[in-house]
Each structure stands twice: as C-alpha cells, then as structure tokens.
N, C-alpha and C. Protein backbone atom coordinates (compact mmCIF):
# COMPACT_ATOMS: atom_id res chain seq x y z
N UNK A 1 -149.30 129.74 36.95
CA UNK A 1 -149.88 130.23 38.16
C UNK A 1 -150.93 131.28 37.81
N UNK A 2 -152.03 131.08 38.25
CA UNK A 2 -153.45 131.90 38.09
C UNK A 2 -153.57 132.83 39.55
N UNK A 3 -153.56 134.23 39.30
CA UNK A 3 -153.73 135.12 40.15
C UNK A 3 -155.40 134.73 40.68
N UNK A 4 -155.50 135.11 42.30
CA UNK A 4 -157.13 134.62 41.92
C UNK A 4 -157.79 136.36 42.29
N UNK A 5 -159.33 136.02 42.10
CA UNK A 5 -160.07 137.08 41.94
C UNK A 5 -159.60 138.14 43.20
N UNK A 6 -159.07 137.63 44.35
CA UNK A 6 -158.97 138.46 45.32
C UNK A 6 -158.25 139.76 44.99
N UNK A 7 -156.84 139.04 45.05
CA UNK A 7 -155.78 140.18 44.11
C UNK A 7 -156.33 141.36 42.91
N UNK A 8 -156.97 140.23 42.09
CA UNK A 8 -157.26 141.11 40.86
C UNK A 8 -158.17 142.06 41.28
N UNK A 9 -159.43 142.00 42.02
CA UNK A 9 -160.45 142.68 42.56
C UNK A 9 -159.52 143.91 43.39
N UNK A 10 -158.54 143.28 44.40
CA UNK A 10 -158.44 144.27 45.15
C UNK A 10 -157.41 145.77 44.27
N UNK A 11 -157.26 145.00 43.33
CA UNK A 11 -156.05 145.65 42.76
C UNK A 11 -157.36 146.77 41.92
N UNK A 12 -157.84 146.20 41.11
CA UNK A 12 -158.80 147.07 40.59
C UNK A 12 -159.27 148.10 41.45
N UNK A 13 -160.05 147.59 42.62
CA UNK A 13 -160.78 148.60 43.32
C UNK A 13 -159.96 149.89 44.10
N UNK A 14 -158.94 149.31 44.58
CA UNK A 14 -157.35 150.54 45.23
C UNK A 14 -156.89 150.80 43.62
N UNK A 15 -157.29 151.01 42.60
CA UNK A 15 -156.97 151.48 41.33
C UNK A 15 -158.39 153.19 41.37
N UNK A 16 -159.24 152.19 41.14
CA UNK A 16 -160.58 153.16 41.39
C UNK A 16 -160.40 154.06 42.25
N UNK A 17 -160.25 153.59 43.50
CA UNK A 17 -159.92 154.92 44.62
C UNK A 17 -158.71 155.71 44.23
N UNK A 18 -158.23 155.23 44.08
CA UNK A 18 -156.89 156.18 43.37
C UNK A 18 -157.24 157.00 42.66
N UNK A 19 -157.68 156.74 41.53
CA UNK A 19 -158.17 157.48 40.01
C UNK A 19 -159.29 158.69 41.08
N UNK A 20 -160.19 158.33 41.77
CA UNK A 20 -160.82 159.35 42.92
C UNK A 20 -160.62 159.78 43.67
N UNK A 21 -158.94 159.91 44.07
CA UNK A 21 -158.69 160.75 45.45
C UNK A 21 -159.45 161.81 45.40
N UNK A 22 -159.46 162.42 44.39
CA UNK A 22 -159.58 164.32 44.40
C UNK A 22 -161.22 164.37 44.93
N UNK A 23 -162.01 163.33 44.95
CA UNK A 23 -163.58 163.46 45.03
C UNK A 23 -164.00 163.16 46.82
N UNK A 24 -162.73 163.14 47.80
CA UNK A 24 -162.98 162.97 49.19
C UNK A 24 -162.95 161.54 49.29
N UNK A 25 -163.97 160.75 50.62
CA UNK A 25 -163.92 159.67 50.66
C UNK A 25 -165.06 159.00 49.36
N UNK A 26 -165.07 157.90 48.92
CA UNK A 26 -165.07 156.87 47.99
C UNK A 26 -166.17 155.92 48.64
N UNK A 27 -167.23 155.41 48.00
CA UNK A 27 -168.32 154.48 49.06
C UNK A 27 -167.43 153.29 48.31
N UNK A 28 -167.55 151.97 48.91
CA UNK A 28 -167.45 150.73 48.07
C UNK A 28 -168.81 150.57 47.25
N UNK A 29 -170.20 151.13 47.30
CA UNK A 29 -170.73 150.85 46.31
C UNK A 29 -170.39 151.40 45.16
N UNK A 30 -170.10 152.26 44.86
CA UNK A 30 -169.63 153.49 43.65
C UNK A 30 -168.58 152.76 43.03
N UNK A 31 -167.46 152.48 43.78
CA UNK A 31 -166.60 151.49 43.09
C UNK A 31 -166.94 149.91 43.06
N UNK A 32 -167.92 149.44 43.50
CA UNK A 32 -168.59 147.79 42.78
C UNK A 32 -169.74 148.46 41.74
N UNK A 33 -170.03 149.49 41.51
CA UNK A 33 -170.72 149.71 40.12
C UNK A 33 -169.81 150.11 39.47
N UNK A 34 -168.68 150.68 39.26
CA UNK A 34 -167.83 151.33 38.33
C UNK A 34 -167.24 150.30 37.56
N UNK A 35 -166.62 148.97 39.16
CA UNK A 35 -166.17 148.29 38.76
C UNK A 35 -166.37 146.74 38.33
N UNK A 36 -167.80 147.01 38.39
CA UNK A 36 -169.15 145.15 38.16
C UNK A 36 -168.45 144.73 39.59
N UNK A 37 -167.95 144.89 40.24
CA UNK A 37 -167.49 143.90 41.50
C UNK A 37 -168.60 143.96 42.29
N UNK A 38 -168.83 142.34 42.98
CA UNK A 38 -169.90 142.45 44.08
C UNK A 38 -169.64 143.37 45.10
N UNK A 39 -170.60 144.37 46.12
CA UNK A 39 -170.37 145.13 46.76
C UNK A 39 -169.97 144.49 47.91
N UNK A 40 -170.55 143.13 48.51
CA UNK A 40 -170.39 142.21 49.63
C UNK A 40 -168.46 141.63 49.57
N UNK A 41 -168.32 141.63 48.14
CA UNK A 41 -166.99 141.40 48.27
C UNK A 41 -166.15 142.05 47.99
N UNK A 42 -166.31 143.81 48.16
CA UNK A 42 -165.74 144.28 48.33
C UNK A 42 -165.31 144.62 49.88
N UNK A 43 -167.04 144.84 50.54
CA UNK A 43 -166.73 144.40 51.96
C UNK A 43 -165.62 143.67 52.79
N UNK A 44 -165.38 142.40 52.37
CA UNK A 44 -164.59 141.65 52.17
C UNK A 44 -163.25 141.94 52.24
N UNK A 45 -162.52 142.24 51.03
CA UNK A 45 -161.97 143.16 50.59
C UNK A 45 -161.10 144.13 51.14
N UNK A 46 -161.66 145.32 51.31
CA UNK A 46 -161.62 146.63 52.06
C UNK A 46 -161.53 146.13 53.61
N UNK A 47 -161.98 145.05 54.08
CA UNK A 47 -161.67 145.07 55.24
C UNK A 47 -160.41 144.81 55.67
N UNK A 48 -160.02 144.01 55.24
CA UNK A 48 -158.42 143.40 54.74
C UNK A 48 -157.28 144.45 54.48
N UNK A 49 -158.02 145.16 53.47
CA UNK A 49 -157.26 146.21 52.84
C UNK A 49 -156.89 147.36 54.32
N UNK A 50 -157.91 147.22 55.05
CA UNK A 50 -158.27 148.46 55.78
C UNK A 50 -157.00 148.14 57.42
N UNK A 51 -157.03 146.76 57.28
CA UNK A 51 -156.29 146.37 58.66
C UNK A 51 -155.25 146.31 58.42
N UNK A 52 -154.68 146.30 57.08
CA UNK A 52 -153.14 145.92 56.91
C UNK A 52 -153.05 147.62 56.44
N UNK A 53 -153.45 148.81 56.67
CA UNK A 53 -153.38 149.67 57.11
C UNK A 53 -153.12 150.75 55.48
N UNK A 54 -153.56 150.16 54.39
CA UNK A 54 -153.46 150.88 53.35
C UNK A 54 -154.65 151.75 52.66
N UNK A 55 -155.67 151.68 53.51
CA UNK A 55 -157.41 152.74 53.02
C UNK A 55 -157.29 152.96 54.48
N UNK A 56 -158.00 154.10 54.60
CA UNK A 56 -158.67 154.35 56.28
C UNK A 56 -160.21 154.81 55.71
N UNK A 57 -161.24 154.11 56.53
CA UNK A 57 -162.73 154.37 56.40
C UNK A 57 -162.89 155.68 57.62
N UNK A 58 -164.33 156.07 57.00
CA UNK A 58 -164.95 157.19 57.65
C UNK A 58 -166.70 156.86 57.15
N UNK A 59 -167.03 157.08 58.67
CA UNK A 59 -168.64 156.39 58.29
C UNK A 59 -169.71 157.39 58.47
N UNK A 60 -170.65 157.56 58.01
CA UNK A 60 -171.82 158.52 57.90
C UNK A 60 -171.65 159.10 56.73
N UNK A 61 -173.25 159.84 56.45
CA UNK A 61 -173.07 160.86 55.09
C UNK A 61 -171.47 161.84 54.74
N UNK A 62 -171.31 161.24 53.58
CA UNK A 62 -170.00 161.89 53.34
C UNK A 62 -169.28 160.77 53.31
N UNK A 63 -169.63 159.63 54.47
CA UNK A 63 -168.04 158.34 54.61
C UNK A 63 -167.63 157.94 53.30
N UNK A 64 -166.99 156.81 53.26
CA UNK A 64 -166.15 156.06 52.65
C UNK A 64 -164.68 155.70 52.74
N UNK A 65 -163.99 155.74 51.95
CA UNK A 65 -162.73 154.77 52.06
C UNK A 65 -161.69 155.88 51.20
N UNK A 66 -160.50 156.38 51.86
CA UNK A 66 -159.57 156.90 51.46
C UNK A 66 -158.48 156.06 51.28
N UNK A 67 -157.42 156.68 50.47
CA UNK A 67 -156.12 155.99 50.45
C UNK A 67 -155.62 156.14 51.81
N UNK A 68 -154.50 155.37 52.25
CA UNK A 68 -153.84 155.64 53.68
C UNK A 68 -152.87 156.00 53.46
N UNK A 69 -152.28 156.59 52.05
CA UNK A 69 -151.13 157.18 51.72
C UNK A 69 -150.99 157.59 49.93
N UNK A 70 -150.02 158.42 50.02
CA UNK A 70 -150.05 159.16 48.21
C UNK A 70 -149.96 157.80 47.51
N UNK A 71 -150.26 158.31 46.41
CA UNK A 71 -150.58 156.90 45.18
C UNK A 71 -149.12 156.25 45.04
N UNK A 72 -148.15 157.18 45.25
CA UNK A 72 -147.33 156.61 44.57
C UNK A 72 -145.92 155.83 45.49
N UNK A 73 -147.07 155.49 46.84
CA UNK A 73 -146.01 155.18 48.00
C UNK A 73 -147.49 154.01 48.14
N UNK A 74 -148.31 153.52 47.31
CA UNK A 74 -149.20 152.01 47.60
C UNK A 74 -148.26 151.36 46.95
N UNK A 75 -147.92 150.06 46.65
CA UNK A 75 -147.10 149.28 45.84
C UNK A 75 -148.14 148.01 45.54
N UNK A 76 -148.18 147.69 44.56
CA UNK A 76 -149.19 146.53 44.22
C UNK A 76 -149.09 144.97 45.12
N UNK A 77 -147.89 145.15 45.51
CA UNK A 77 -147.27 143.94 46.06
C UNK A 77 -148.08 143.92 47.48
N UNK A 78 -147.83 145.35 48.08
CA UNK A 78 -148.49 145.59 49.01
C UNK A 78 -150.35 145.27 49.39
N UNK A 79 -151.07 145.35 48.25
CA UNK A 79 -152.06 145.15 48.08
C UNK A 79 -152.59 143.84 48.29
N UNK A 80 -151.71 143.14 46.78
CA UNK A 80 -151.61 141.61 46.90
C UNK A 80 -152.07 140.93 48.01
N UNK A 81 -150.47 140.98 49.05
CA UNK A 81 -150.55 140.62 50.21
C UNK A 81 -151.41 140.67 51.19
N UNK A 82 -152.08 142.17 50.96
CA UNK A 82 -153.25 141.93 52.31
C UNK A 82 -153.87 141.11 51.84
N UNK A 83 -154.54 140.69 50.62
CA UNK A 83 -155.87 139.84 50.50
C UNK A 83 -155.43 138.92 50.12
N UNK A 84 -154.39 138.42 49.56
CA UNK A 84 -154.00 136.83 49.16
C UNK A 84 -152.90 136.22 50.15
N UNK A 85 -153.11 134.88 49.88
CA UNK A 85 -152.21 133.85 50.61
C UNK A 85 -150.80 134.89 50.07
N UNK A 86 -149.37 134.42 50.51
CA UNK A 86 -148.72 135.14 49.63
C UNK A 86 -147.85 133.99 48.71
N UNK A 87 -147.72 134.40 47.51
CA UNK A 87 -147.16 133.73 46.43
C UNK A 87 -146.47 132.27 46.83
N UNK A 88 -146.98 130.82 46.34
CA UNK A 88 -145.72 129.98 46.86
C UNK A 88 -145.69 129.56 45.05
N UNK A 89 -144.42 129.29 45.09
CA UNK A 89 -143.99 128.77 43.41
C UNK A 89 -143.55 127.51 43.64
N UNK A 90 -143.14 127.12 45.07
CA UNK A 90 -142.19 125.72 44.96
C UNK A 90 -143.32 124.84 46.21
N UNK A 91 -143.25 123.81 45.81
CA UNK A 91 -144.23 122.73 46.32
C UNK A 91 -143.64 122.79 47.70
N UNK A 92 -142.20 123.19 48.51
CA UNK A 92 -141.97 122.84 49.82
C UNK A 92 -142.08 124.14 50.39
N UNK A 93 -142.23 125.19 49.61
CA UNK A 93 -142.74 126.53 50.24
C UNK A 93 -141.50 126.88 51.08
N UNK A 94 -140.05 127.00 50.65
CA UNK A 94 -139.41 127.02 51.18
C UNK A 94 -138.71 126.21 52.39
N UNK A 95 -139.36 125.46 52.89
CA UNK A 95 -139.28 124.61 53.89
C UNK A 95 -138.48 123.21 53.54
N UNK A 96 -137.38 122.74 53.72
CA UNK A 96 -136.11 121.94 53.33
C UNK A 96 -137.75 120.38 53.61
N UNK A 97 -137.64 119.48 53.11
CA UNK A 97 -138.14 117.98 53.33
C UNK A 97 -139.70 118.05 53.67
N UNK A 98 -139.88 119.74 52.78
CA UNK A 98 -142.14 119.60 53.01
C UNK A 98 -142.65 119.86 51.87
N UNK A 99 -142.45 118.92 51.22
CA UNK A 99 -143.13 119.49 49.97
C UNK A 99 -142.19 118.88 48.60
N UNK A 100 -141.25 118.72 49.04
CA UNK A 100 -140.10 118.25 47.80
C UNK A 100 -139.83 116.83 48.40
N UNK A 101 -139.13 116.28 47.28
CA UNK A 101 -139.07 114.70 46.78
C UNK A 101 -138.02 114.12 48.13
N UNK A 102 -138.33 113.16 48.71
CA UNK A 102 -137.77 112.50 49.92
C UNK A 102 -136.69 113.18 50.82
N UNK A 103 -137.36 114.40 51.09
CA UNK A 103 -136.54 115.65 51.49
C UNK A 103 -135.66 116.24 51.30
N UNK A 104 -135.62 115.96 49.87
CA UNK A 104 -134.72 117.06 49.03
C UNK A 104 -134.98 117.99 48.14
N UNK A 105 -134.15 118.82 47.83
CA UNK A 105 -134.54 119.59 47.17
C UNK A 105 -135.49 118.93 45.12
N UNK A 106 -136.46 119.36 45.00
CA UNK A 106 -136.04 119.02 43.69
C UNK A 106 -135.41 119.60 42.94
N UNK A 107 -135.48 119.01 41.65
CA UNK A 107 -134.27 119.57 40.09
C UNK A 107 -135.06 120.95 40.07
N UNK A 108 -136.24 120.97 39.66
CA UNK A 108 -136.39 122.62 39.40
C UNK A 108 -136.95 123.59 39.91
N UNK A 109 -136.59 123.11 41.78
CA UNK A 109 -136.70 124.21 42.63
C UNK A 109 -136.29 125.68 42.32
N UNK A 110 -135.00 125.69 42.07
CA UNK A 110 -134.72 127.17 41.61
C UNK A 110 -135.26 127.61 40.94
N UNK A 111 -135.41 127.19 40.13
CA UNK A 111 -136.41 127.71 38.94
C UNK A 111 -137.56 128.32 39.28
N UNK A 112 -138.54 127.43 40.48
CA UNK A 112 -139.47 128.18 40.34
C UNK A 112 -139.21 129.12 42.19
N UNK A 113 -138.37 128.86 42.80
CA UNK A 113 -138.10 129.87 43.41
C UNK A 113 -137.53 131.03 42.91
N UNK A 114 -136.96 131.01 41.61
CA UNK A 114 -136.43 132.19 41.40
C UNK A 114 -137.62 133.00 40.42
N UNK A 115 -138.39 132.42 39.69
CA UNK A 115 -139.79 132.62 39.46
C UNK A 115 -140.13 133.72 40.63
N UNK A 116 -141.22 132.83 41.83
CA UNK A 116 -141.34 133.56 43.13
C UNK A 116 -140.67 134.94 43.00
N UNK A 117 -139.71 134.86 43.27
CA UNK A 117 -138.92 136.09 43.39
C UNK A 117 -139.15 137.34 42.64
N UNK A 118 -138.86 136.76 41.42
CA UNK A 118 -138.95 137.77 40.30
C UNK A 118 -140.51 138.62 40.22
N UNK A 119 -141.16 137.37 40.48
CA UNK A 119 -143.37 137.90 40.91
C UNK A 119 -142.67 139.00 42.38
N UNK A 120 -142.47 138.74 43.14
CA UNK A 120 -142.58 139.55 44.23
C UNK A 120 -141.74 140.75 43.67
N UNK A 121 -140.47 140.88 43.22
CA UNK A 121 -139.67 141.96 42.63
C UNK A 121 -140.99 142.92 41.56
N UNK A 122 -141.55 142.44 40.87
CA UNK A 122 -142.31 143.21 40.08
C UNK A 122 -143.28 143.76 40.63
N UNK A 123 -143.85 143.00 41.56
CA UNK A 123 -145.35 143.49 42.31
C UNK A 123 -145.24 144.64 43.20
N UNK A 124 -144.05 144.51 43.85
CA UNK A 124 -143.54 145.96 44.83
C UNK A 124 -142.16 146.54 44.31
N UNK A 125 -142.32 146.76 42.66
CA UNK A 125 -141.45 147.70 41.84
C UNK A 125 -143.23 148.36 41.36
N UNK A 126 -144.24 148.45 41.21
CA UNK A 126 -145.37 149.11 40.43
C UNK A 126 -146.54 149.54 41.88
N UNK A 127 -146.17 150.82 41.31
CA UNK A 127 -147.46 151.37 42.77
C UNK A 127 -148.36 151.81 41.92
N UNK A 128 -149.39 151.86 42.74
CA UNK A 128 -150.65 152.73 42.01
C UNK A 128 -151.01 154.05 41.51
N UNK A 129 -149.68 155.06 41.51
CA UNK A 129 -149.30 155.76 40.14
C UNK A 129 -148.96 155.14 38.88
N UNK A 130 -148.35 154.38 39.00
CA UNK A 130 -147.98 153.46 37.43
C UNK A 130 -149.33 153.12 36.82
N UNK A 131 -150.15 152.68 37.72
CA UNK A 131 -151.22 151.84 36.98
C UNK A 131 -152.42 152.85 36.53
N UNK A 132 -152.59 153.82 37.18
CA UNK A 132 -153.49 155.16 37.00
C UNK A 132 -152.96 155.67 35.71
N UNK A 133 -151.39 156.30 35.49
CA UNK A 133 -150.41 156.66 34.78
C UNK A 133 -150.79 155.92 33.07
N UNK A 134 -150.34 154.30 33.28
CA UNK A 134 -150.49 153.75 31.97
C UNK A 134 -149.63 153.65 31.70
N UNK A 135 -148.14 153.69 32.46
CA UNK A 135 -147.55 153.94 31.56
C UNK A 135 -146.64 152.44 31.29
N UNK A 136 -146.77 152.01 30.10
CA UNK A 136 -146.31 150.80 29.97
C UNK A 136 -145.01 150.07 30.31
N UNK A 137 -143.74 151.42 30.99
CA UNK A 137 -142.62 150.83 31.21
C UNK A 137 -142.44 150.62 32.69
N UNK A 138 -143.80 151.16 33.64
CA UNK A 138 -143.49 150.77 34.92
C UNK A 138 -144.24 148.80 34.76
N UNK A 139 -144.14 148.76 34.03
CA UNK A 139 -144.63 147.28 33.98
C UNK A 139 -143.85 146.13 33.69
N UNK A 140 -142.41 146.82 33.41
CA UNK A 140 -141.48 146.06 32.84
C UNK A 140 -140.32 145.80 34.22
N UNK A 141 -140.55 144.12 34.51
CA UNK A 141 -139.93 143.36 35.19
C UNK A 141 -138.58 144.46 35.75
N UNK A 142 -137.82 144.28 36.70
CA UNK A 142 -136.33 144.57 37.17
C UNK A 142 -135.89 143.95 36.13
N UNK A 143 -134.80 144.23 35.68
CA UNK A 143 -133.48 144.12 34.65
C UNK A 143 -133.83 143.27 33.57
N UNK A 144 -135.21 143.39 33.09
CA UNK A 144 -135.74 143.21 31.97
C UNK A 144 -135.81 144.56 31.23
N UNK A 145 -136.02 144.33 30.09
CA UNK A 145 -136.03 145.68 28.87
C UNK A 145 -137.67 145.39 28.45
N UNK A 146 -138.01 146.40 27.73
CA UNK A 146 -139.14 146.32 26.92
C UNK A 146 -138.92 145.56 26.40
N UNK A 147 -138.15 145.46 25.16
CA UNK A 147 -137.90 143.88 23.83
C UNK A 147 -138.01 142.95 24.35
N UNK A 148 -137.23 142.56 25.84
CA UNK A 148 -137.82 141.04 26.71
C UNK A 148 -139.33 140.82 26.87
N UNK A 149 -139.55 141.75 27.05
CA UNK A 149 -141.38 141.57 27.47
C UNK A 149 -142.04 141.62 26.37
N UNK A 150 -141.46 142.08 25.12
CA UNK A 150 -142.41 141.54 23.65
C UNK A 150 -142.34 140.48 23.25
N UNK A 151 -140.73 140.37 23.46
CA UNK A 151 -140.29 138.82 23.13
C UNK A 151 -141.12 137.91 23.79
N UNK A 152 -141.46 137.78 25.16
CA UNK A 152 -142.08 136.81 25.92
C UNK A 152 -143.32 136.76 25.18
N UNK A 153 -144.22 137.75 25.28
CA UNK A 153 -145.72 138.25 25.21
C UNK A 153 -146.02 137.32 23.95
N UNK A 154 -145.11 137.52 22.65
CA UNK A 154 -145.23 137.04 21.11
C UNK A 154 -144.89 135.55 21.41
N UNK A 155 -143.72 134.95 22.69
CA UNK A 155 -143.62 133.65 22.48
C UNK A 155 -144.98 132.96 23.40
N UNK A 156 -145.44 133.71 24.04
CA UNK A 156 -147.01 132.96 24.96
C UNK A 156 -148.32 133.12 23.75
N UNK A 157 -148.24 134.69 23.19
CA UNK A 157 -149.19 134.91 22.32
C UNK A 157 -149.05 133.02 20.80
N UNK A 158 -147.81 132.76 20.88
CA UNK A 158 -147.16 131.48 20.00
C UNK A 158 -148.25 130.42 20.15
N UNK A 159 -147.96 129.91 21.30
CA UNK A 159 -147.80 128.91 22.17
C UNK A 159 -149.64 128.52 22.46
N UNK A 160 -150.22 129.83 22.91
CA UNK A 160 -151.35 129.69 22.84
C UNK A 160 -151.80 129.56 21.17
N UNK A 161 -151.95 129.86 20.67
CA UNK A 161 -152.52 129.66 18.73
C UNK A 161 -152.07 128.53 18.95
N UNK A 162 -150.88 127.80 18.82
CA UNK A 162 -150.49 126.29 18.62
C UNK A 162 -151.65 125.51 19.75
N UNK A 163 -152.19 125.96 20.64
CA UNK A 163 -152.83 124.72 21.17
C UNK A 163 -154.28 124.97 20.97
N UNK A 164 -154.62 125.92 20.18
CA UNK A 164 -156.21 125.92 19.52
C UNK A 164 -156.26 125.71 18.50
C-alpha cells in the first residue's frame, strides 16, 4: 500500500507549521517554498485541513494558518484523515459480500484487516511533537519493540536488493 501525495504533503506541511508556531500565523507560501510543495496544493490542502478543524486561518497582512491546538494533541492519523480517503486494506472494505469472493469472507481477510488496524493504531499513537522531536521511538508500532522494527526494516531493506 502506497501512501499518496495528499497525506504525505499534508503531513509535511502541519510538520512545518509546527516547527513555526513561535513565528505567529504561517502563509502557505512560506511553507510551499520551505517545503518544494505546490502553493495551489497546498490551498487544497489547508482547506481540508482547515474544516476538519485542525489549523484556523487569519487573513490580511500578518494572516496565515495556525495550529488549532498544542503540537502534541495533532495526531498524524488525524491529519491523514482530513485529506485522504481513509485506509481500506481489504477488497470488501469491511462490508460482508462487497468486495470478497461470492460473499464471503476471503482466506486473508484478517490479515489484511488486521494490517488496517495496526496503520490506524500507529497513525493516531504519533502527534506532531514526535515528528518535530525526532525521536525515533515515537515511531515504533503499539506492542512492537525497536528490534521488531529493525528486524522488519533489514528484512524489506533484503527483499528489495534481491529484486534489483
């Protein structure tokens, strides 16, 4: 599953404003030069961001875009969601006979519903103190350890070399 630019963009740019609370409100151009992002799609963006109630704008000399709350009460998950579809892992999207094999479940539904899960558990376990912060253990899955997440990282880092 490929995150698409929305997420990643929006995540970046509510990163930027973050890292700038202390400087007042924030233009979206300042952060689409900081951050190469088109300014039109940040527009975009921020508007999204702005209705599901996590930036509040202020317009005229001086405006821009504040957080709508301390850094460390945004949750990434939260972000996500305003601008992306939200996560489906299983072809029936939850829905019993839409999407799965002659309306049943398939064999490795769980699997990737419990996938799903685990993406949503991580995305609103990391707010935008963690990501300002750096600090590498707010990045580590629920009831995963660090060593799990090297372990993984070294078996994908594998996996990719074997197919080049």
């Amino acid at each position: 599953m490929k995150l698409s630019t929305k997420g990643r963009y929006a995540v970046m740019a509510m990163a930027d404003l973050a890292r700038n609370v202390d400087a007042g409100a924030v233009s979206l151009a300042e952060i689409a030069e900081r951050q190469s992002i088109s300014l039109n799609y940040l527009v975009q963006l921020f508007n999204k961001l702005r209705k599901a109630g996590l930036v509040v704008s202020a317009r005229g000399p001086g405006g821009g875009y504040r957080l709508a709350a301390p850094i460390g009460e945004v949750r990434i998950s939260d972000i996500m969601f305003a601008v992306e579809e939200p996560f489906r892992t299983t072809r029936c999207h939850g829905r019993p006979g839409k999407g799965c094999l002659c309306g049943e479940r398939c064999m490795t539904h769980d699997l990737w519903d419990a996938l799903g899960a685990h993406i949503a558990a991580f995305l609103s376990a990391v707010t935008l103190a963690d990501v300002i912060d750096g600090d590498p253990h707010a990045f580590v899955a629920p009831g995963l350890g660090c060593r799990d997440v090297l372990s993984a990282r070294s078996h994908l880092i594998e996996l990719e070399a074997a197919e080049a």
